[in-house]
Every structure is written in C-alpha cells, then in structure tokens.
N, C-alpha and C. Protein backbone atom coordinates (compact mmCIF):
# COMPACT_ATOMS: atom_id res chain seq x y z
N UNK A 1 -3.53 9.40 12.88
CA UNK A 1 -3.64 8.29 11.94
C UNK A 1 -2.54 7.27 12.23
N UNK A 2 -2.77 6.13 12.03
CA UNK A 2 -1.82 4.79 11.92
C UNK A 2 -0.58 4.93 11.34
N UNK A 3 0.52 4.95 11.49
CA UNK A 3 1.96 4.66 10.90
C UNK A 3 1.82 3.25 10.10
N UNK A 4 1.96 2.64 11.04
CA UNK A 4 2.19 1.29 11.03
C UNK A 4 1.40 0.13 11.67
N UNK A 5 1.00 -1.15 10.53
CA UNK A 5 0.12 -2.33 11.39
C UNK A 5 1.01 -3.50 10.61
N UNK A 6 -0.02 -4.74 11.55
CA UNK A 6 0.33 -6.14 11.01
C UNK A 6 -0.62 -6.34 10.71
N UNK A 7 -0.61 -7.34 9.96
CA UNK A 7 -1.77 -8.05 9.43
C UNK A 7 -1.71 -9.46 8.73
N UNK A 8 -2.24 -10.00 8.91
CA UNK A 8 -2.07 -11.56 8.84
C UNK A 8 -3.19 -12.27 8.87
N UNK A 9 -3.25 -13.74 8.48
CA UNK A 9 -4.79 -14.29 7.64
C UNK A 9 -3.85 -16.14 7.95
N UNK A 10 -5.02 -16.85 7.79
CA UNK A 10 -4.66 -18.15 7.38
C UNK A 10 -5.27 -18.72 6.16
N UNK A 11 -4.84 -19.76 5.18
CA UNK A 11 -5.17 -20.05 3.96
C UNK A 11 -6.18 -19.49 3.68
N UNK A 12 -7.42 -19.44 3.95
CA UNK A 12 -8.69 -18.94 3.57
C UNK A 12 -8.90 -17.63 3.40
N UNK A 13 -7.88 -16.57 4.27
CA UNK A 13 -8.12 -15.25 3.78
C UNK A 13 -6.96 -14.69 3.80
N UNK A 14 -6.17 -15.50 2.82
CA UNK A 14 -4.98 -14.66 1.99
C UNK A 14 -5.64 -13.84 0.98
N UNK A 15 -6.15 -13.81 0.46
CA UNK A 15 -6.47 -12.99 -0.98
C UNK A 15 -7.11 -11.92 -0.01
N UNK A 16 -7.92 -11.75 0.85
CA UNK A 16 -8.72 -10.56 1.28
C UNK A 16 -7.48 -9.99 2.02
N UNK A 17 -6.09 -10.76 2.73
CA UNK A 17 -5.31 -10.08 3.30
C UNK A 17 -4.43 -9.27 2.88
N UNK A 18 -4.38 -10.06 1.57
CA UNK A 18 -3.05 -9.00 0.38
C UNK A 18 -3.88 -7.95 -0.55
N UNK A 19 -5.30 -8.09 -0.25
CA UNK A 19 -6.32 -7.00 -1.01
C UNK A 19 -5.94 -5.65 0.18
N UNK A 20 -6.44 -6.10 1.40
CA UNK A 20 -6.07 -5.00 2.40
C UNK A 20 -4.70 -4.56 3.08
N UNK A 21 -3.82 -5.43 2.56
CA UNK A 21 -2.76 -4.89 2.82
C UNK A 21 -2.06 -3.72 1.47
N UNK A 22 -2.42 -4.22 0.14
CA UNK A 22 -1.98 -3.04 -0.81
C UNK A 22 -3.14 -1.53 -0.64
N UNK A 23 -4.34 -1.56 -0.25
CA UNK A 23 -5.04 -0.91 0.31
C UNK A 23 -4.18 0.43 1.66
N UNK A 24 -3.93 -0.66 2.68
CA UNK A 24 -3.09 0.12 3.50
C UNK A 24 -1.89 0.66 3.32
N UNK A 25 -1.20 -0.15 1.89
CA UNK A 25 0.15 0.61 1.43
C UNK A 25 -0.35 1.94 1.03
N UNK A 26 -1.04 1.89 0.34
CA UNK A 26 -1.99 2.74 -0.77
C UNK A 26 -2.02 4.28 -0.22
N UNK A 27 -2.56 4.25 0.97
CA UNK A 27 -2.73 4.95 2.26
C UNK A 27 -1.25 5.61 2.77
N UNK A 28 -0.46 5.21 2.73
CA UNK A 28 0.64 5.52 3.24
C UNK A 28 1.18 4.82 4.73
N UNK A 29 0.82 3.56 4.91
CA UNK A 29 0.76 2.91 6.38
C UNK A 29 1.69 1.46 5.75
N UNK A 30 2.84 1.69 6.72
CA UNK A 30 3.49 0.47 6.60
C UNK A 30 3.02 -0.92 7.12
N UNK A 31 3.28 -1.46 6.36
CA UNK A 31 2.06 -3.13 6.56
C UNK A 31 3.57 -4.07 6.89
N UNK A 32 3.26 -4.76 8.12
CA UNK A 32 4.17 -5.82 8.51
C UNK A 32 3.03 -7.24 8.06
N UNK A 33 3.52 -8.02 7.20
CA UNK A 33 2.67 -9.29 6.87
C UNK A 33 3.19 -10.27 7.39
N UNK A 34 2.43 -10.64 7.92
CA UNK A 34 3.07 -12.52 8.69
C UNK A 34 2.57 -13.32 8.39
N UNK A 35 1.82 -13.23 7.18
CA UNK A 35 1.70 -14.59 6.29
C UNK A 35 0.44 -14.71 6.13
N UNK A 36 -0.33 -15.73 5.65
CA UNK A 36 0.58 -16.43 4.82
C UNK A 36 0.51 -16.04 3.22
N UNK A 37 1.26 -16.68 2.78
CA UNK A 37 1.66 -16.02 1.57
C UNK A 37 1.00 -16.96 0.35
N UNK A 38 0.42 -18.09 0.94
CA UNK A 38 0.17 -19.16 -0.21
C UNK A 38 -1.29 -19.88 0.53
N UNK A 39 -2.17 -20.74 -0.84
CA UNK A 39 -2.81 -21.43 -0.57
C UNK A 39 -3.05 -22.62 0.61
N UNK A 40 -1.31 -23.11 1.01
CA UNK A 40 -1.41 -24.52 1.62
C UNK A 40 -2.11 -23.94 3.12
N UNK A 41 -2.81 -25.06 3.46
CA UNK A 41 -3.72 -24.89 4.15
C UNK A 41 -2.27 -24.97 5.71
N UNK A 42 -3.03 -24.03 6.39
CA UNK A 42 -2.45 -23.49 8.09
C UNK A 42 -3.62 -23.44 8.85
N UNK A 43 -3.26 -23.51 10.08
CA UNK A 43 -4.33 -23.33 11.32
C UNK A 43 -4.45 -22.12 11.80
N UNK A 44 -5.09 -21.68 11.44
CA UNK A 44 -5.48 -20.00 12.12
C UNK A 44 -4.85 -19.47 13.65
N UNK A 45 -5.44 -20.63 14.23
CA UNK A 45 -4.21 -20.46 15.72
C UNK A 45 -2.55 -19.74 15.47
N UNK A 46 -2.33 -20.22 15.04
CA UNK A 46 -0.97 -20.16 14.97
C UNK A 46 -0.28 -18.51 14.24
N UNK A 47 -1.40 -18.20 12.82
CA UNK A 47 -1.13 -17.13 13.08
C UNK A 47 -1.93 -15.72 13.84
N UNK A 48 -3.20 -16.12 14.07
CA UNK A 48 -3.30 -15.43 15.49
C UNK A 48 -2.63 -15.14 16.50
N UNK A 49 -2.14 -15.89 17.09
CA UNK A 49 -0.73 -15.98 18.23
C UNK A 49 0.14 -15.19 18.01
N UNK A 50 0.88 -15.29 16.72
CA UNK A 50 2.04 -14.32 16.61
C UNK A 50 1.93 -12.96 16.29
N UNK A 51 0.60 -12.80 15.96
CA UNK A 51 0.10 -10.90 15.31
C UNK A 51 -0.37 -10.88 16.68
N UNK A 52 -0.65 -11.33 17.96
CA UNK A 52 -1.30 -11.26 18.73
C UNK A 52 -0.15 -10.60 19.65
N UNK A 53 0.69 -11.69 19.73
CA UNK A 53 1.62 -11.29 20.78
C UNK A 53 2.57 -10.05 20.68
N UNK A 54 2.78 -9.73 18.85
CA UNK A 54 3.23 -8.25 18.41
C UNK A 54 2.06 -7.20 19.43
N UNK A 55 0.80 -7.13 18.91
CA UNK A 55 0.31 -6.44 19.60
C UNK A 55 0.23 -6.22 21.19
N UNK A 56 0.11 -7.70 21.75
CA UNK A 56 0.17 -7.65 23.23
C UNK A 56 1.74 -6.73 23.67
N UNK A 57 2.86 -7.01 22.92
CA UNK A 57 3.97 -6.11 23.39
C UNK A 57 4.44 -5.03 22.93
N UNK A 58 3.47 -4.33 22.47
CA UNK A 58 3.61 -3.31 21.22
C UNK A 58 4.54 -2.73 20.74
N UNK A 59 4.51 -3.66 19.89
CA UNK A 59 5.07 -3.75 19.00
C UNK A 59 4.67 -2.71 17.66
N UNK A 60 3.30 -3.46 17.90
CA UNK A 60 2.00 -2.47 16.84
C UNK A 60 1.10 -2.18 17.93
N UNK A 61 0.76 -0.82 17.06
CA UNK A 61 -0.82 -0.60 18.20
C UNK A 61 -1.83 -1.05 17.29
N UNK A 62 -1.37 -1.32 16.12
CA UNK A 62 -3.25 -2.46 15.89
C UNK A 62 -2.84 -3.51 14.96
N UNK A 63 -3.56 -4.52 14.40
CA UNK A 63 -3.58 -5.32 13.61
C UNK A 63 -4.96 -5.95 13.04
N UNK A 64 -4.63 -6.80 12.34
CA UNK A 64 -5.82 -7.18 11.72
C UNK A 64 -5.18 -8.35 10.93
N UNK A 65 -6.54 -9.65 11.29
CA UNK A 65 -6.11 -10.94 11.02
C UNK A 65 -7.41 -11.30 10.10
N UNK A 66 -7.30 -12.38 9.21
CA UNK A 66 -8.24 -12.46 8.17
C UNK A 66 -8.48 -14.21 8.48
N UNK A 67 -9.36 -15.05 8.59
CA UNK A 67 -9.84 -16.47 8.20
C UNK A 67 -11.34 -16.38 7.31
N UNK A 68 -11.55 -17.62 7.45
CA UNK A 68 -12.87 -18.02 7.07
C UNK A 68 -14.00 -16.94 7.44
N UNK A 69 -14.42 -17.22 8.42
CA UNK A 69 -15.64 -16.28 9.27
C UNK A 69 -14.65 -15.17 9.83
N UNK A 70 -13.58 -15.03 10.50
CA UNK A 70 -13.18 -13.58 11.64
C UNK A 70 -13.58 -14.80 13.07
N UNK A 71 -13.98 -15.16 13.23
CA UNK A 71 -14.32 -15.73 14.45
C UNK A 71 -13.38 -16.49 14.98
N UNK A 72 -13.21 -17.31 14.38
CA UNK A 72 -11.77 -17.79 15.35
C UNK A 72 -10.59 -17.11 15.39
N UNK A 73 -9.91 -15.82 14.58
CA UNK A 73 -9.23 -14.85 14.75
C UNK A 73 -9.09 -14.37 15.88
N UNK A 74 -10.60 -13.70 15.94
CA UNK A 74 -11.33 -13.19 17.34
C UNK A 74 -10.73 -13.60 18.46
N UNK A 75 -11.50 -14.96 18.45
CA UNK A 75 -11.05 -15.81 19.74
C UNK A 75 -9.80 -15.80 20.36
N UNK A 76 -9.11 -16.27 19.24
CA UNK A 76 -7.47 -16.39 19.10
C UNK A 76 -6.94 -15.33 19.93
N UNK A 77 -7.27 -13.96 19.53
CA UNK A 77 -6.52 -12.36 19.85
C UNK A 77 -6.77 -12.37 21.11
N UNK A 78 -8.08 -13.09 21.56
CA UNK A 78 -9.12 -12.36 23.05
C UNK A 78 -8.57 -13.28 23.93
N UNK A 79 -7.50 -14.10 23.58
CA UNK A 79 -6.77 -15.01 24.45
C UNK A 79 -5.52 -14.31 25.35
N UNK A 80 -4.98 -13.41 24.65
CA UNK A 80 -3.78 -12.26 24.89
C UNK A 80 -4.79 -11.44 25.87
N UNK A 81 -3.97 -11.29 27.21
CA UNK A 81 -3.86 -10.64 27.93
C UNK A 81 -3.77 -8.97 27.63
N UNK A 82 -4.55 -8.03 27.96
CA UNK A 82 -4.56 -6.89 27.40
C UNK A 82 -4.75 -6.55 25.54
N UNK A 83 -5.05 -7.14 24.69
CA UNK A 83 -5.70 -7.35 23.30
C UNK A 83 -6.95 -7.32 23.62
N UNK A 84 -7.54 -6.34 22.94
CA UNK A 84 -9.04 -6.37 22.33
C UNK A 84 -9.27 -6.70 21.13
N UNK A 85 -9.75 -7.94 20.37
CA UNK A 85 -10.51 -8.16 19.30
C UNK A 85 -12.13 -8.34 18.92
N UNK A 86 -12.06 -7.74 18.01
CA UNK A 86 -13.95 -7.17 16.86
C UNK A 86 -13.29 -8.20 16.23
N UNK A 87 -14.44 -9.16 15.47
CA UNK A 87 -14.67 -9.37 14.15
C UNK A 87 -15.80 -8.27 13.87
N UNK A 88 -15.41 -7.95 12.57
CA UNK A 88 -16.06 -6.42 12.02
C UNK A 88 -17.05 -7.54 11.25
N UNK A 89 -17.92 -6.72 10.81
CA UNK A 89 -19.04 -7.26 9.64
C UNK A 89 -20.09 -6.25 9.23
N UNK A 90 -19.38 -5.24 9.58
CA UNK A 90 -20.84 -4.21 9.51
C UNK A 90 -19.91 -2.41 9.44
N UNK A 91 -20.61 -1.66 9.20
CA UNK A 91 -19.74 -0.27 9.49
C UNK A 91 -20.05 0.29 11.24
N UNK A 92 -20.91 0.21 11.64
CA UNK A 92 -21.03 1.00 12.66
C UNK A 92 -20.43 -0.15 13.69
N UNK A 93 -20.11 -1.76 13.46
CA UNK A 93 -19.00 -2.39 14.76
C UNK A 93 -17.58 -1.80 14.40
N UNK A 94 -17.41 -1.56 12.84
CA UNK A 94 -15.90 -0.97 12.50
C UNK A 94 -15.45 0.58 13.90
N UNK A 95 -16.85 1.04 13.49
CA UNK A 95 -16.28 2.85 14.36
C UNK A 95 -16.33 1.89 15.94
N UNK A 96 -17.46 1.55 16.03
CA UNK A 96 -17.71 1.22 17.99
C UNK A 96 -16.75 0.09 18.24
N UNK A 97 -15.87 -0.94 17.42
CA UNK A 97 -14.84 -1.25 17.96
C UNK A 97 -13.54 -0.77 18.68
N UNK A 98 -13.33 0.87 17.53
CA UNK A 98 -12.13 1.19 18.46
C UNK A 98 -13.28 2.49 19.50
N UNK A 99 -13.78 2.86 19.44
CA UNK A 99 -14.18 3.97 19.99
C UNK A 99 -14.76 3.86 21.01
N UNK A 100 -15.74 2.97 21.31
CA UNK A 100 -16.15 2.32 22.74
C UNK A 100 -15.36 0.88 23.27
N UNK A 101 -14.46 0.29 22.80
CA UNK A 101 -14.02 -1.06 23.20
C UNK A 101 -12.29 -0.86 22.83
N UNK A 102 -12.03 0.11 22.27
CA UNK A 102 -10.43 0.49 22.06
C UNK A 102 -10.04 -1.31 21.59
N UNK A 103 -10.64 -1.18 20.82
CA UNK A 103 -10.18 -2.88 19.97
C UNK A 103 -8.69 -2.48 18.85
N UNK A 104 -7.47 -2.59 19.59
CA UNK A 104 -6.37 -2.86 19.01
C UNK A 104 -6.30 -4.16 17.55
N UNK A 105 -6.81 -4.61 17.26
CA UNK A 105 -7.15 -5.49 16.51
C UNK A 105 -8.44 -6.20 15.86
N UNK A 106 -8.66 -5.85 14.68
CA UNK A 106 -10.43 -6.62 13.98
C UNK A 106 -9.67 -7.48 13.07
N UNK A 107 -10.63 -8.46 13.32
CA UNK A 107 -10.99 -9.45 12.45
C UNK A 107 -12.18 -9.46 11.09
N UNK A 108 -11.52 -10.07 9.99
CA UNK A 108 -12.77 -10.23 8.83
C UNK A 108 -12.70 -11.90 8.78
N UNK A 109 -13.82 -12.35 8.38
CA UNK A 109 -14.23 -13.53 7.65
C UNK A 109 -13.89 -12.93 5.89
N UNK A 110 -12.95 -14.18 5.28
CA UNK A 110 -12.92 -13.82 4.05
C UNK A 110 -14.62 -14.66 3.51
N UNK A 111 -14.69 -14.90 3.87
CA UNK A 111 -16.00 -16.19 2.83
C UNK A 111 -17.21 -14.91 3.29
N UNK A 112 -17.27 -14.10 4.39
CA UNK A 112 -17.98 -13.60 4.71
C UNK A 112 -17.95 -12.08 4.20
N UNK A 113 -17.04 -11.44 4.26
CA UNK A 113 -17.25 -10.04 3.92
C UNK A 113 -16.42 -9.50 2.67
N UNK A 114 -17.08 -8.95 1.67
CA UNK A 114 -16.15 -8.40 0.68
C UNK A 114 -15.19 -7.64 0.91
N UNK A 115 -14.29 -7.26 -0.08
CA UNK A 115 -13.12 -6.67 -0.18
C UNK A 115 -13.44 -5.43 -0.61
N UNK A 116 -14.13 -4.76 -1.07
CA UNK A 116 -14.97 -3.56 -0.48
C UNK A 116 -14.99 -3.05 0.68
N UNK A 117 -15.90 -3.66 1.52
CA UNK A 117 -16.51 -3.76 2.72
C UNK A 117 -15.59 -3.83 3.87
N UNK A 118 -14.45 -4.45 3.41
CA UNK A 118 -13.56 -4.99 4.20
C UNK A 118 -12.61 -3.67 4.33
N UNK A 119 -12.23 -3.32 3.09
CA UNK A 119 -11.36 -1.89 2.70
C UNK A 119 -12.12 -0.69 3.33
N UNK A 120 -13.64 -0.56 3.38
CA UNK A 120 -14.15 0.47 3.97
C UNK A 120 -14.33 0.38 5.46
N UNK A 121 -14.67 -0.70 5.96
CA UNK A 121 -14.48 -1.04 8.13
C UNK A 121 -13.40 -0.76 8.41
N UNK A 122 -12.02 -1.27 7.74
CA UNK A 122 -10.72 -0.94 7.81
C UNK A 122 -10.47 0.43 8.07
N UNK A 123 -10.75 1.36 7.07
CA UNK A 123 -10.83 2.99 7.30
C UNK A 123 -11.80 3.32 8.18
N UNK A 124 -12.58 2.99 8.28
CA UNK A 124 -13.74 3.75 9.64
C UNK A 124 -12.54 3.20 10.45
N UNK A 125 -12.40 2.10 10.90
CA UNK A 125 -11.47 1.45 12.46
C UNK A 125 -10.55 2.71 12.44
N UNK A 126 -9.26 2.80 11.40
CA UNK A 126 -8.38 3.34 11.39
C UNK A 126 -8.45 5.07 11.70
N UNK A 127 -9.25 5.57 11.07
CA UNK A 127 -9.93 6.71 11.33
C UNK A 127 -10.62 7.66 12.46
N UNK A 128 -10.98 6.59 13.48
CA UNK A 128 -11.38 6.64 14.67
C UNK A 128 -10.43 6.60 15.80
N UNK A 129 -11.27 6.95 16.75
CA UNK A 129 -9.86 7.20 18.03
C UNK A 129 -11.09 6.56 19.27
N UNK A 130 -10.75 6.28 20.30
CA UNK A 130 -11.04 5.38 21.30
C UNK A 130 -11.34 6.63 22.28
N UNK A 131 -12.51 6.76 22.85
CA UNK A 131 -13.65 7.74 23.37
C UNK A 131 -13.83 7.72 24.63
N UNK A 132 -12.14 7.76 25.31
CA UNK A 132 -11.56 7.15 26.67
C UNK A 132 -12.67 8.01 27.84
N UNK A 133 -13.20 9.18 27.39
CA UNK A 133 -14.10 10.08 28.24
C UNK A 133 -15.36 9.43 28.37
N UNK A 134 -15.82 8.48 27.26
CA UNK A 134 -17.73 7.98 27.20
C UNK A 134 -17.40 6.45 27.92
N UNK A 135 -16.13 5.97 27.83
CA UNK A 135 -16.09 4.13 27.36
C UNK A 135 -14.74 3.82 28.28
N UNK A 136 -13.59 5.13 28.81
CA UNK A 136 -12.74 4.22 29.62
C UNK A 136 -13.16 3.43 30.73
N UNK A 137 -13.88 3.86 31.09
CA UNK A 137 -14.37 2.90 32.74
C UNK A 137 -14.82 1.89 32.28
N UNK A 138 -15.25 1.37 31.40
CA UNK A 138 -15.89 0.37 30.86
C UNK A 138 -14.65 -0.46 29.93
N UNK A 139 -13.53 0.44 29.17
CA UNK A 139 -12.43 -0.87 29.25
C UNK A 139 -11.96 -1.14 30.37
N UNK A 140 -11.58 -0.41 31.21
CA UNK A 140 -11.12 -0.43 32.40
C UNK A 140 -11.24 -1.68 32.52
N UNK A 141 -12.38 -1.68 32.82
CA UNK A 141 -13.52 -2.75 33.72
C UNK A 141 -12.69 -4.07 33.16
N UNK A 142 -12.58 -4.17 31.24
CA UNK A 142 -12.41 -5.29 30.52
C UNK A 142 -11.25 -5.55 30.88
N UNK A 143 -10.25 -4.71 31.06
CA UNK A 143 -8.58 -4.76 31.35
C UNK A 143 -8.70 -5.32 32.92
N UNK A 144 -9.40 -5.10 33.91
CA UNK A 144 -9.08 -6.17 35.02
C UNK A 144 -9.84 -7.36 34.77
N UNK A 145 -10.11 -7.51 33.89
CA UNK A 145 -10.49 -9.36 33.79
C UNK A 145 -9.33 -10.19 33.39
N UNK A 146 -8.59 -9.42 32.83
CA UNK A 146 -7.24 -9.74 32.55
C UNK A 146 -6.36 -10.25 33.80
N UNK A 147 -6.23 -10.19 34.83
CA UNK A 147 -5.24 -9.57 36.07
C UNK A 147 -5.80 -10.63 36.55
C-alpha cells in the first residue's frame, strides 16, 4: 500500500482535491498538497509541472492532479519524461491504469466525476500493483519513447 502521495488541482478542482485528500488522510497515507488552496483562478499547467516533476524524481511514487475535465492534467504529466498519466472516469481505467500502464499518476475532471467516484478509482488505483509479468514489455516499449 501507498505511504505517501501528492496531490494537487487548479481552481476548478480544489473542492474534489481537499475531498480526496482528507479521504487519503483518512486511510492513513500522508498527502503532500501543492495547492491550490483557494478559488482564484490558476492555470493548470503550472500545477501539473510541479506534482509532475516530484514524481518524475521520486520524490513520490504516485500522485494525482484534479482540473475541470482531468485532461489537461493528463497532458501536462505525459509531458515528463518517464510519468505515466490516466485521467480515470470509470472503475475498470482506475485498476488497468496502474496494472497494465503502471500510471504513477491519475487525473479527475472535477465538473466531470463525483467525489464518490473519485474516492472509489482512487482506492482501486491505490490498491493495485502494476502486472510487470502481463504489461512490462509493453511499458517498456512506452519508456523508450521517452529516450
């Protein structure tokens, strides 16, 4: 199980980020938050980048970033060299993110997925382990696109 993550959101999915971060306290998993902490509107870039680059130097072995849709999160993470990002939206991308794609990091859309939903993909992700015997050759594969 997880020790420790980051997790981080821009204006639009603060409330789903501080829902899943007392969630993960809850749990017993120390939550590093990098913001934001308030309504005023931020560019998602920006905190993508910095939960990104924790993960790229592990710092953390996972995280999880919150906007509007998850999609530009996504993007954001899949920019980092060695980072795998899911936007989750469903239960069975929660398990096959880390388990076939070893996705160090998912994304939610707050406008898009409840805080329910969001709290339960969270535990499937976390719960799961990466199925290096069915799916390493196939990150493999993803890790030299990197290089």
């Amino acid at each position: 199980m997880i020790k420790k993550i980051v997790i981080g959101c821009d204006h639009l999915g603060r409330e789903l980020k501080d829902t899943l971060k007392e969630h993960l306290i809850s749990k017993g998993i120390e939550v590093t938050d990098i913001g934001v902490n308030s309504d005023d509107s931020v560019d998602y870039p920006d905190v993508g980048k910095e939960l990104s680059k924790r993960v790229q130097n592990k710092e953390f072995e996972r995280g999880i970033l919150v906007c509007g849709t998850g999609a530009g999160m996504a993007i954001v993470a899949n920019k980092f060299s060695g980072v795998r990002a899911v936007c989750v939206n469903d239960a069975y991308t929660a398990e096959r993110s880390i388990a076939s794609n070893n996705a160090q990091v998912i994304t939610f859309g707050a406008l898009i997925t409840g805080s329910p939903n969001a709290k339960m993909y969270t535990d499937i992700w976390l719960n799961n382990d990466f199925q290096v015997e069915r799916s390493g050759k196939k990150v493999d594969k993803i890790n030299e696109l990197d290089q």
